[in-house]
N, C-alpha and C. Protein backbone atom coordinates (compact mmCIF):
# COMPACT_ATOMS: atom_id res chain seq x y z
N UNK A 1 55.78 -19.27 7.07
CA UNK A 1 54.52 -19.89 6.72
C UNK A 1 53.94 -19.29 5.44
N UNK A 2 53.96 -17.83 5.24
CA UNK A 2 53.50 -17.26 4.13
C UNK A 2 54.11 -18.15 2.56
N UNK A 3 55.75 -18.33 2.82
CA UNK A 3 56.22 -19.08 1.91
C UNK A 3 55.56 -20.17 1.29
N UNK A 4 55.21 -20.64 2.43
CA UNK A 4 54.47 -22.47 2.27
C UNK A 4 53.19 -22.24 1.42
N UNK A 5 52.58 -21.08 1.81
CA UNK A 5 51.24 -20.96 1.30
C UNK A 5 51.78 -20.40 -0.25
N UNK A 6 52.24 -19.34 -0.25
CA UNK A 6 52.72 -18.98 -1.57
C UNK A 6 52.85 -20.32 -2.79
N UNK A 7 53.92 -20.92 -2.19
CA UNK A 7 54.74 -22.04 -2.86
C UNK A 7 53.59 -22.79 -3.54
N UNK A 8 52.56 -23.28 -2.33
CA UNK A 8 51.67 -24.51 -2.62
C UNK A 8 50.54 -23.26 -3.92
N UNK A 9 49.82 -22.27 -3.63
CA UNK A 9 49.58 -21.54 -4.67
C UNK A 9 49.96 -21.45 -5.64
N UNK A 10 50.93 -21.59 -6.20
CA UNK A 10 51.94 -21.52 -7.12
C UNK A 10 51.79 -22.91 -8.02
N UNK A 11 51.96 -24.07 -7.03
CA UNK A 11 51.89 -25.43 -7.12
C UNK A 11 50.44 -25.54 -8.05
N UNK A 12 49.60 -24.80 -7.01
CA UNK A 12 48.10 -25.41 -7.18
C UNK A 12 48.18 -24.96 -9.03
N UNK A 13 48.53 -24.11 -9.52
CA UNK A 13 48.64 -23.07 -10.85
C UNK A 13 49.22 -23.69 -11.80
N UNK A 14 50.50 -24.32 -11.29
CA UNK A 14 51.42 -24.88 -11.96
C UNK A 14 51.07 -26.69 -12.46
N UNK A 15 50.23 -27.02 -11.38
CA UNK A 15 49.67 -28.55 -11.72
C UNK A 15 48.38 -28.28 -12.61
N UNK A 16 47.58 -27.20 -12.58
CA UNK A 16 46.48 -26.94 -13.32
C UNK A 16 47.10 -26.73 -14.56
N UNK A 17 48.40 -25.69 -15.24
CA UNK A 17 48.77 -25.79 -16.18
C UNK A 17 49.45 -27.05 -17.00
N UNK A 18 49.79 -28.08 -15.95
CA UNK A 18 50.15 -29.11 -16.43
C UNK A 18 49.24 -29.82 -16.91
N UNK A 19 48.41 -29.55 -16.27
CA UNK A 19 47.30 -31.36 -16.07
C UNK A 19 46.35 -30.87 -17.88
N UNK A 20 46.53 -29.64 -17.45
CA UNK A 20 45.49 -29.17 -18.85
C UNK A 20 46.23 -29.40 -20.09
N UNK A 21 47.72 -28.95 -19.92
CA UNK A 21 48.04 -29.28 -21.44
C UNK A 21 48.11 -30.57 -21.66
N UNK A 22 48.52 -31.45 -20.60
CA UNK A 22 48.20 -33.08 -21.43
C UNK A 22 46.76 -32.87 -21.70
N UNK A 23 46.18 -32.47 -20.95
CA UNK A 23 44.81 -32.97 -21.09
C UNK A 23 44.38 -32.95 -23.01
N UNK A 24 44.49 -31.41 -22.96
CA UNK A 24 44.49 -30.68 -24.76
C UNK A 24 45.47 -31.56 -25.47
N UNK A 25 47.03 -31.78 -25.20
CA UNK A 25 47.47 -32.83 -26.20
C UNK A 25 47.26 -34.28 -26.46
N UNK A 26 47.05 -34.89 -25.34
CA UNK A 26 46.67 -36.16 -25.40
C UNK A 26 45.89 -36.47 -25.43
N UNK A 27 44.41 -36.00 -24.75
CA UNK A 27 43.16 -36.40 -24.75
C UNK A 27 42.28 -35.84 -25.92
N UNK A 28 42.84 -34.42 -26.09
CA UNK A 28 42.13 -34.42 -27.53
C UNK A 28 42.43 -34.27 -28.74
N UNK A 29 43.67 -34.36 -28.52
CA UNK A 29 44.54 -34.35 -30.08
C UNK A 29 45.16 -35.44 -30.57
N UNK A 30 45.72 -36.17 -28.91
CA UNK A 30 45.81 -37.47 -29.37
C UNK A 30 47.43 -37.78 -29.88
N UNK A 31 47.92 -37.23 -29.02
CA UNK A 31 49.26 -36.50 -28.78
C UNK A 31 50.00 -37.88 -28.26
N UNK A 32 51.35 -37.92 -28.52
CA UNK A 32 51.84 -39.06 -27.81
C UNK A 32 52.03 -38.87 -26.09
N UNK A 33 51.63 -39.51 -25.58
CA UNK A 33 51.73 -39.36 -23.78
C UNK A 33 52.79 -38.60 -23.39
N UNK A 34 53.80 -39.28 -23.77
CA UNK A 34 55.41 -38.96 -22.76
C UNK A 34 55.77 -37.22 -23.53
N UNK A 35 55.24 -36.88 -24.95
CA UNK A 35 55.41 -35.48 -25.45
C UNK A 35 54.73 -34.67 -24.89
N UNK A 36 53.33 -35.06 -24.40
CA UNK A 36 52.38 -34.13 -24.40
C UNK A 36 52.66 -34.07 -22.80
N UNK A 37 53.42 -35.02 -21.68
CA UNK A 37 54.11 -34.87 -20.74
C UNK A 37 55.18 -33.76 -20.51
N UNK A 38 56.01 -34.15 -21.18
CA UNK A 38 57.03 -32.84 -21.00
C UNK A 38 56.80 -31.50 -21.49
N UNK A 39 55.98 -31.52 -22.84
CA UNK A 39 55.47 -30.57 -22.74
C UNK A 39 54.49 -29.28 -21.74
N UNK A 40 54.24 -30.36 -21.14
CA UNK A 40 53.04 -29.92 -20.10
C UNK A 40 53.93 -29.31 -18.73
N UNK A 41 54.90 -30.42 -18.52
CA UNK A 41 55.93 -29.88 -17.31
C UNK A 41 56.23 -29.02 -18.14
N UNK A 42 56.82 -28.51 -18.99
CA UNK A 42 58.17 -27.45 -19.36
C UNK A 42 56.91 -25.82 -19.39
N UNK A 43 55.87 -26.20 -19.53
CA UNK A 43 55.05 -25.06 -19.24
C UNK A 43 54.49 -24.97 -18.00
N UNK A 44 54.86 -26.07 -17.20
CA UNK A 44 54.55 -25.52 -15.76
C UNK A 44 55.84 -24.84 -15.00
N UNK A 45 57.14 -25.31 -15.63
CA UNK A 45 58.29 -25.07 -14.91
C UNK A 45 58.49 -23.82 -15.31
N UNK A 46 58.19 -23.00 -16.40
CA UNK A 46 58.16 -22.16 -16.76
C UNK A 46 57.78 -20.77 -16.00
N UNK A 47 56.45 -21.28 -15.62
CA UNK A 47 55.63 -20.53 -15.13
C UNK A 47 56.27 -20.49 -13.41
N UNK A 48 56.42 -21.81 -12.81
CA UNK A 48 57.75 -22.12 -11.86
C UNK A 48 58.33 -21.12 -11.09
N UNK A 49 59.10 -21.30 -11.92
CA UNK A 49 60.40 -20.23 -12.21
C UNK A 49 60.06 -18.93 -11.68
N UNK A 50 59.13 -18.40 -12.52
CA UNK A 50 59.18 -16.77 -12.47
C UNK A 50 58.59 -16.54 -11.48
N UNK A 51 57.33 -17.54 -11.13
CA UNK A 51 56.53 -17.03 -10.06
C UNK A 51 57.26 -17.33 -8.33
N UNK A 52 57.89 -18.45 -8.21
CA UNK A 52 58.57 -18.52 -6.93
C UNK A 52 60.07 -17.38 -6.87
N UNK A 53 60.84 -16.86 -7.60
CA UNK A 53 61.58 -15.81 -7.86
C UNK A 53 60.94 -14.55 -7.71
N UNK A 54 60.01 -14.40 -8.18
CA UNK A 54 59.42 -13.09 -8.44
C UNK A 54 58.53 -12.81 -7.24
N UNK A 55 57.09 -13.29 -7.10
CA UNK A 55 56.47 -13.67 -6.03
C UNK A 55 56.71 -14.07 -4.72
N UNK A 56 57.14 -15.46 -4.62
CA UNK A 56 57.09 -16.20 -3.49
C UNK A 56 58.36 -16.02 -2.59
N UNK A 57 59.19 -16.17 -3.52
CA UNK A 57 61.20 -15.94 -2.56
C UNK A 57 61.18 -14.73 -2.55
N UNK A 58 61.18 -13.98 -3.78
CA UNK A 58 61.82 -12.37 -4.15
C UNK A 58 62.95 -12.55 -4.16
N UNK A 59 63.61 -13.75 -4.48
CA UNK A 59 64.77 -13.75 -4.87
C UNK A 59 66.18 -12.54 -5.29
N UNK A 60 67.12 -12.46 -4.63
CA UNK A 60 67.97 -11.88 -5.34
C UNK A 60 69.35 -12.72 -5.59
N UNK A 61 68.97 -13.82 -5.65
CA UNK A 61 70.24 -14.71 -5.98
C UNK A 61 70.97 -14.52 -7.61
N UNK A 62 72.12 -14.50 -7.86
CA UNK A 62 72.72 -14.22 -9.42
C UNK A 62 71.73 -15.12 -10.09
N UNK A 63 70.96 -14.60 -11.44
CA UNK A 63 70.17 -14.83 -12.33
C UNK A 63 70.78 -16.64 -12.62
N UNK A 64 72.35 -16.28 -13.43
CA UNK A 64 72.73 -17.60 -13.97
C UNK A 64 72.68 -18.77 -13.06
N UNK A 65 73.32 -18.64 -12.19
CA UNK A 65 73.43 -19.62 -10.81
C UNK A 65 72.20 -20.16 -10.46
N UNK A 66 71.20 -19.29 -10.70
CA UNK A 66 69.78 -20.07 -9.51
C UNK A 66 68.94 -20.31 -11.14
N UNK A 67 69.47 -20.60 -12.18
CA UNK A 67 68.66 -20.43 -13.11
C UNK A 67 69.05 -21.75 -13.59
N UNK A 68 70.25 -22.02 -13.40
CA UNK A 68 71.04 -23.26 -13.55
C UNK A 68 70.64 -24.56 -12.73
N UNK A 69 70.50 -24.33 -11.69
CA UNK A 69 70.53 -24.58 -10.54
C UNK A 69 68.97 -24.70 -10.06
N UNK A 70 67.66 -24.15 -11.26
CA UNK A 70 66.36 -24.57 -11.46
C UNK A 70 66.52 -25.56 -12.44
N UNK A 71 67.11 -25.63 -13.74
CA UNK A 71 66.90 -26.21 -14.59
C UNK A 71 67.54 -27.95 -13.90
N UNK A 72 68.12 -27.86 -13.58
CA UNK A 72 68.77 -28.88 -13.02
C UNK A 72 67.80 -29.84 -12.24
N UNK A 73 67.43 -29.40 -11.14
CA UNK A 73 66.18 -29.70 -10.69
C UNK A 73 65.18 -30.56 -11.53
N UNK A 74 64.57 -29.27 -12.30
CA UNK A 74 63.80 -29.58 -12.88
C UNK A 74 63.89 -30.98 -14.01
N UNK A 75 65.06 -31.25 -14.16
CA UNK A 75 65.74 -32.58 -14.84
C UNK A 75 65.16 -33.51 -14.19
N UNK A 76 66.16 -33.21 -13.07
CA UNK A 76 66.00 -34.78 -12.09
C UNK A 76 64.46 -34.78 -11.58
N UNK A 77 63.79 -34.35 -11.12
CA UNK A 77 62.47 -34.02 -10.47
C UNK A 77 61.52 -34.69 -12.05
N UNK A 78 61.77 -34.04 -13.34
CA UNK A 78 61.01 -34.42 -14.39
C UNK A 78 61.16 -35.94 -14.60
N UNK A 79 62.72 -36.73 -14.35
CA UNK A 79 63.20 -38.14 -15.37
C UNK A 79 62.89 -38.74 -13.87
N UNK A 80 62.52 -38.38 -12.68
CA UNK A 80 61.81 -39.11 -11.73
C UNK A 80 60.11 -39.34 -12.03
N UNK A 81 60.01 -38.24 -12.46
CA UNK A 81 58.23 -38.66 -13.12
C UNK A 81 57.80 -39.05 -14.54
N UNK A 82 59.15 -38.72 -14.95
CA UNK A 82 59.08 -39.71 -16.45
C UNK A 82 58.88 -41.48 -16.10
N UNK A 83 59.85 -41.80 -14.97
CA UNK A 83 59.73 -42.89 -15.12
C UNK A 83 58.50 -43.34 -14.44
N UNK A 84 58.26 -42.72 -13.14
CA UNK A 84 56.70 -43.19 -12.20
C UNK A 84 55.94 -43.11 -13.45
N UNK A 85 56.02 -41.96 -14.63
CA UNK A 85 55.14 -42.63 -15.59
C UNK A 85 54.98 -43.64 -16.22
N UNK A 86 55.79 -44.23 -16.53
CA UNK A 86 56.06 -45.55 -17.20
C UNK A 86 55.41 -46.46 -16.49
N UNK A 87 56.27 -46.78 -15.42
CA UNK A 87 55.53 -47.62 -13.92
C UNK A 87 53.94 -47.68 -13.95
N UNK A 88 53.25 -46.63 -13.87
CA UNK A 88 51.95 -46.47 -13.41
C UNK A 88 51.23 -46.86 -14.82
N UNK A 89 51.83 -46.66 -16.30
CA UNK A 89 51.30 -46.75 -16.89
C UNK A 89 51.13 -48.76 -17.56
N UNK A 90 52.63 -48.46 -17.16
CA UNK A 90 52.58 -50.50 -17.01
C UNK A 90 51.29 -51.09 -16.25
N UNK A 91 51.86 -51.21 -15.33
CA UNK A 91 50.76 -51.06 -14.15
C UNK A 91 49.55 -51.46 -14.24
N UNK A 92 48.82 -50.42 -14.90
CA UNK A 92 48.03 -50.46 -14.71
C UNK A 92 47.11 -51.25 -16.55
N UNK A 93 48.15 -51.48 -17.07
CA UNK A 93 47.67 -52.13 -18.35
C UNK A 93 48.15 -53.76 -17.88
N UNK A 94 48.65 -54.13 -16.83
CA UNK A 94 48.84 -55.65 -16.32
C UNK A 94 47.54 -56.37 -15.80
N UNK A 95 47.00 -57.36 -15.84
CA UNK A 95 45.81 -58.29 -15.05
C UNK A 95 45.36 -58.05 -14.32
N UNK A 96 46.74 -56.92 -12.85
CA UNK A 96 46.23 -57.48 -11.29
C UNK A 96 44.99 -55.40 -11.35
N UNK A 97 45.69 -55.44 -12.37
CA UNK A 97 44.90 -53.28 -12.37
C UNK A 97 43.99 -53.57 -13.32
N UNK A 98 43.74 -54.40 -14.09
CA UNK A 98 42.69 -54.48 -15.30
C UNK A 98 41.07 -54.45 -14.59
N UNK A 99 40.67 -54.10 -13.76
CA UNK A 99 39.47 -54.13 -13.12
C UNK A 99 39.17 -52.27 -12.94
N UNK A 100 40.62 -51.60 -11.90
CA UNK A 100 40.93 -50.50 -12.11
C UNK A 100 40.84 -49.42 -13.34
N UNK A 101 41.86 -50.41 -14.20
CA UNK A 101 41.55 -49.60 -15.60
C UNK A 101 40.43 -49.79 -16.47
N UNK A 102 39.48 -50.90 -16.30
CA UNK A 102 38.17 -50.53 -16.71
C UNK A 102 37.31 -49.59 -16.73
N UNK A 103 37.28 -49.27 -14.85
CA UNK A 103 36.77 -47.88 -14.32
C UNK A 103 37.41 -47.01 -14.56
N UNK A 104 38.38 -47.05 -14.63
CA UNK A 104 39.45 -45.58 -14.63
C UNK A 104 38.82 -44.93 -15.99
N UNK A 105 38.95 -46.10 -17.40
CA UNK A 105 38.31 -45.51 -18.76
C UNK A 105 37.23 -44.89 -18.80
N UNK A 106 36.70 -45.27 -18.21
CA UNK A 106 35.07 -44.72 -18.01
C UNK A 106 35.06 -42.89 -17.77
N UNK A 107 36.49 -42.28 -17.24
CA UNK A 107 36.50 -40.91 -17.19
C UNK A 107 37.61 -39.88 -18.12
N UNK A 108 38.38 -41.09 -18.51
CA UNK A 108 39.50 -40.34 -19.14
C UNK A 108 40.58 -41.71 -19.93
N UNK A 109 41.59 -41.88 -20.55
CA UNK A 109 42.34 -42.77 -20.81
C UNK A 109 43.53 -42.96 -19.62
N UNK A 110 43.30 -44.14 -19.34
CA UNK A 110 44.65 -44.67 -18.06
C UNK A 110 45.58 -44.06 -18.07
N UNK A 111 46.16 -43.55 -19.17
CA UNK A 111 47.74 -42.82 -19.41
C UNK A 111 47.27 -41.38 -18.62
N UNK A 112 46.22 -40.91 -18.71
CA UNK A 112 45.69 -39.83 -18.14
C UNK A 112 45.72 -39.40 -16.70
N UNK A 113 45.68 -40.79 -15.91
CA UNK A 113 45.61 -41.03 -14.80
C UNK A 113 47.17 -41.60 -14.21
N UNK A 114 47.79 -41.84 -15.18
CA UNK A 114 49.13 -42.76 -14.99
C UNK A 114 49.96 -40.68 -14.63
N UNK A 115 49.84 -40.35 -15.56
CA UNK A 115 50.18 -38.82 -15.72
C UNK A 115 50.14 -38.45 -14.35
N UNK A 116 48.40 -38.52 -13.74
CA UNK A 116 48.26 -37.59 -12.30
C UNK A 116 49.10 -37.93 -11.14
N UNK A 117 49.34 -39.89 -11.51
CA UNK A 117 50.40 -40.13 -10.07
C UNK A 117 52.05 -39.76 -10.16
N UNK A 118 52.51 -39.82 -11.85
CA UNK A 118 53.31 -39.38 -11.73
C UNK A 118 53.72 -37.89 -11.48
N UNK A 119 53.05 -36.89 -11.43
CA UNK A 119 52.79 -35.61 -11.25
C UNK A 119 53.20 -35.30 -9.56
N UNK A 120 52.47 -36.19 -9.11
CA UNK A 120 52.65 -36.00 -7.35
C UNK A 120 53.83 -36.55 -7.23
N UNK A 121 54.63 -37.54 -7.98
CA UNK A 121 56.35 -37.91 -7.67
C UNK A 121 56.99 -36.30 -7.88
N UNK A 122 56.45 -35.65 -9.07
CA UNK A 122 57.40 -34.71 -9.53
C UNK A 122 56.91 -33.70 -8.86
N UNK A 123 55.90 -33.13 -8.10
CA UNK A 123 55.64 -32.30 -7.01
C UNK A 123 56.84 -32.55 -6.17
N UNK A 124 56.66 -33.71 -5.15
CA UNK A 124 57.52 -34.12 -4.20
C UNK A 124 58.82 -33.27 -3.87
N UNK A 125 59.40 -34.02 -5.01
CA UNK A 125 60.69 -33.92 -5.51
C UNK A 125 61.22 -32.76 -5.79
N UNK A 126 60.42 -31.92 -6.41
CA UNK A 126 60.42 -30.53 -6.93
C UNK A 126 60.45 -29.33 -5.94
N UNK A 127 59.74 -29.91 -5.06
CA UNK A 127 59.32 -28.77 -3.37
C UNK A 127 60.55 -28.59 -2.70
N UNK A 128 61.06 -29.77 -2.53
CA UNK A 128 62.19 -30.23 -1.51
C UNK A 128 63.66 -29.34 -2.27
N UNK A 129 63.66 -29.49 -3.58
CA UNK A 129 64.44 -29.10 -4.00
C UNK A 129 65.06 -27.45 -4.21
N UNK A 130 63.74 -27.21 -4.76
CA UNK A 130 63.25 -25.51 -5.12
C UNK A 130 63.48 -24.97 -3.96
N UNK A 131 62.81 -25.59 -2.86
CA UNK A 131 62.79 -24.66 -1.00
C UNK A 131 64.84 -24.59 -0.68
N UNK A 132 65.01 -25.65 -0.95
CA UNK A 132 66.71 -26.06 0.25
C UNK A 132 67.96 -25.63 -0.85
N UNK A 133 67.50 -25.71 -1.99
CA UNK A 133 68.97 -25.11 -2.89
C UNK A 133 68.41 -24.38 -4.14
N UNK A 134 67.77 -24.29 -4.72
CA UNK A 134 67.46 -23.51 -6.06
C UNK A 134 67.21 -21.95 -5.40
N UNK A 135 66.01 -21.47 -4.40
CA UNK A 135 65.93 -20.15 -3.73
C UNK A 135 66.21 -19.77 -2.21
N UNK A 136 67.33 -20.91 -2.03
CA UNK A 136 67.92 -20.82 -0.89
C UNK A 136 68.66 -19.62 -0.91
N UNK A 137 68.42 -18.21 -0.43
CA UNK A 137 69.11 -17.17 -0.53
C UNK A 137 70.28 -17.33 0.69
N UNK A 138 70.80 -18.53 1.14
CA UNK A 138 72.06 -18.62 2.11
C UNK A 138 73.03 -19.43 1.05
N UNK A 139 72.75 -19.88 0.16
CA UNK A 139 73.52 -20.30 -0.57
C UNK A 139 74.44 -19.67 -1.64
N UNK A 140 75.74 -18.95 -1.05
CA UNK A 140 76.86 -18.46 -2.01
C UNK A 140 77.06 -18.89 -2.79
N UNK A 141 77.19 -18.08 -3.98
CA UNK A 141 77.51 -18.48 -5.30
C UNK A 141 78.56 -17.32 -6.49
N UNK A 142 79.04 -18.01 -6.97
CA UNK A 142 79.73 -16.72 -7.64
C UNK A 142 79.75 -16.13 -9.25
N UNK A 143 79.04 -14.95 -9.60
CA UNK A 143 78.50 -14.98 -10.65
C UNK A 143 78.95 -13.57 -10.95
């Protein structure tokens, strides 16, 4: 249970570092969406990394292997919320959301918000992954 709490701590840190750097590239610099996106993940995965290894697992799995074996992850988990971005951002610039994205403007730009749902795909995805094979310390490897 400590794990779970750790993990989601971690989470809570790691979505605040995300959400802020779009926030700073896109909202006030004016940054292209999908850059100021990956950018934003690659500084949360960053932070990721060290803190569920270091902190949360205490990992002693071979460096290369579970490092490989994050980045990887972090691929598929990211080009799953690359695309929910797209989706949400369609979406919500179509007729049947144009009522939505009226209000939605009123606090931030839609892409802003298109960002937060795709964020919770790449949570998801990311948990499941990180917990059962990236700091799975039962998983042999040879390094």
């Amino acid at each position: 249970m400590i794990h779970f709490i750790k993990y989601n701590l971690i989470g809570l840190i790691n979505t605040a570092i995300t959400i802020l750097i779009v926030w700073i590239l896109y909202e006030q610099l004016y940054w292209n969406l999908e850059l100021s996106n990956f950018l934003a993940f690659a500084g949360g995965a960053l932070n990721s990394y060290f803190a569920n290894r270091i902190w949360n697992f205490k990992s002693k799995n071979p460096k290369r292997s579970e490092t490989l074996r994050f980045i990887i992850v972090f691929a598929i988990a990211y080009a799953l919320n690359f695309f929910a971005l797209q989706i949400a951002v369609y979406s919500l610039n179509t007729p049947t959301f144009f009522s939505i994205n009226l209000c939605l403007s009123r606090f931030a730009k839609p892409g802003f918000f298109a960002h937060l749902f795709a964020n919770f795909v790449y949570i998801i995805t990311s948990f499941s992954l990180y917990k059962h094979w990236v700091f799975n310390s039962k998983i042999k490897t040879k390094n």
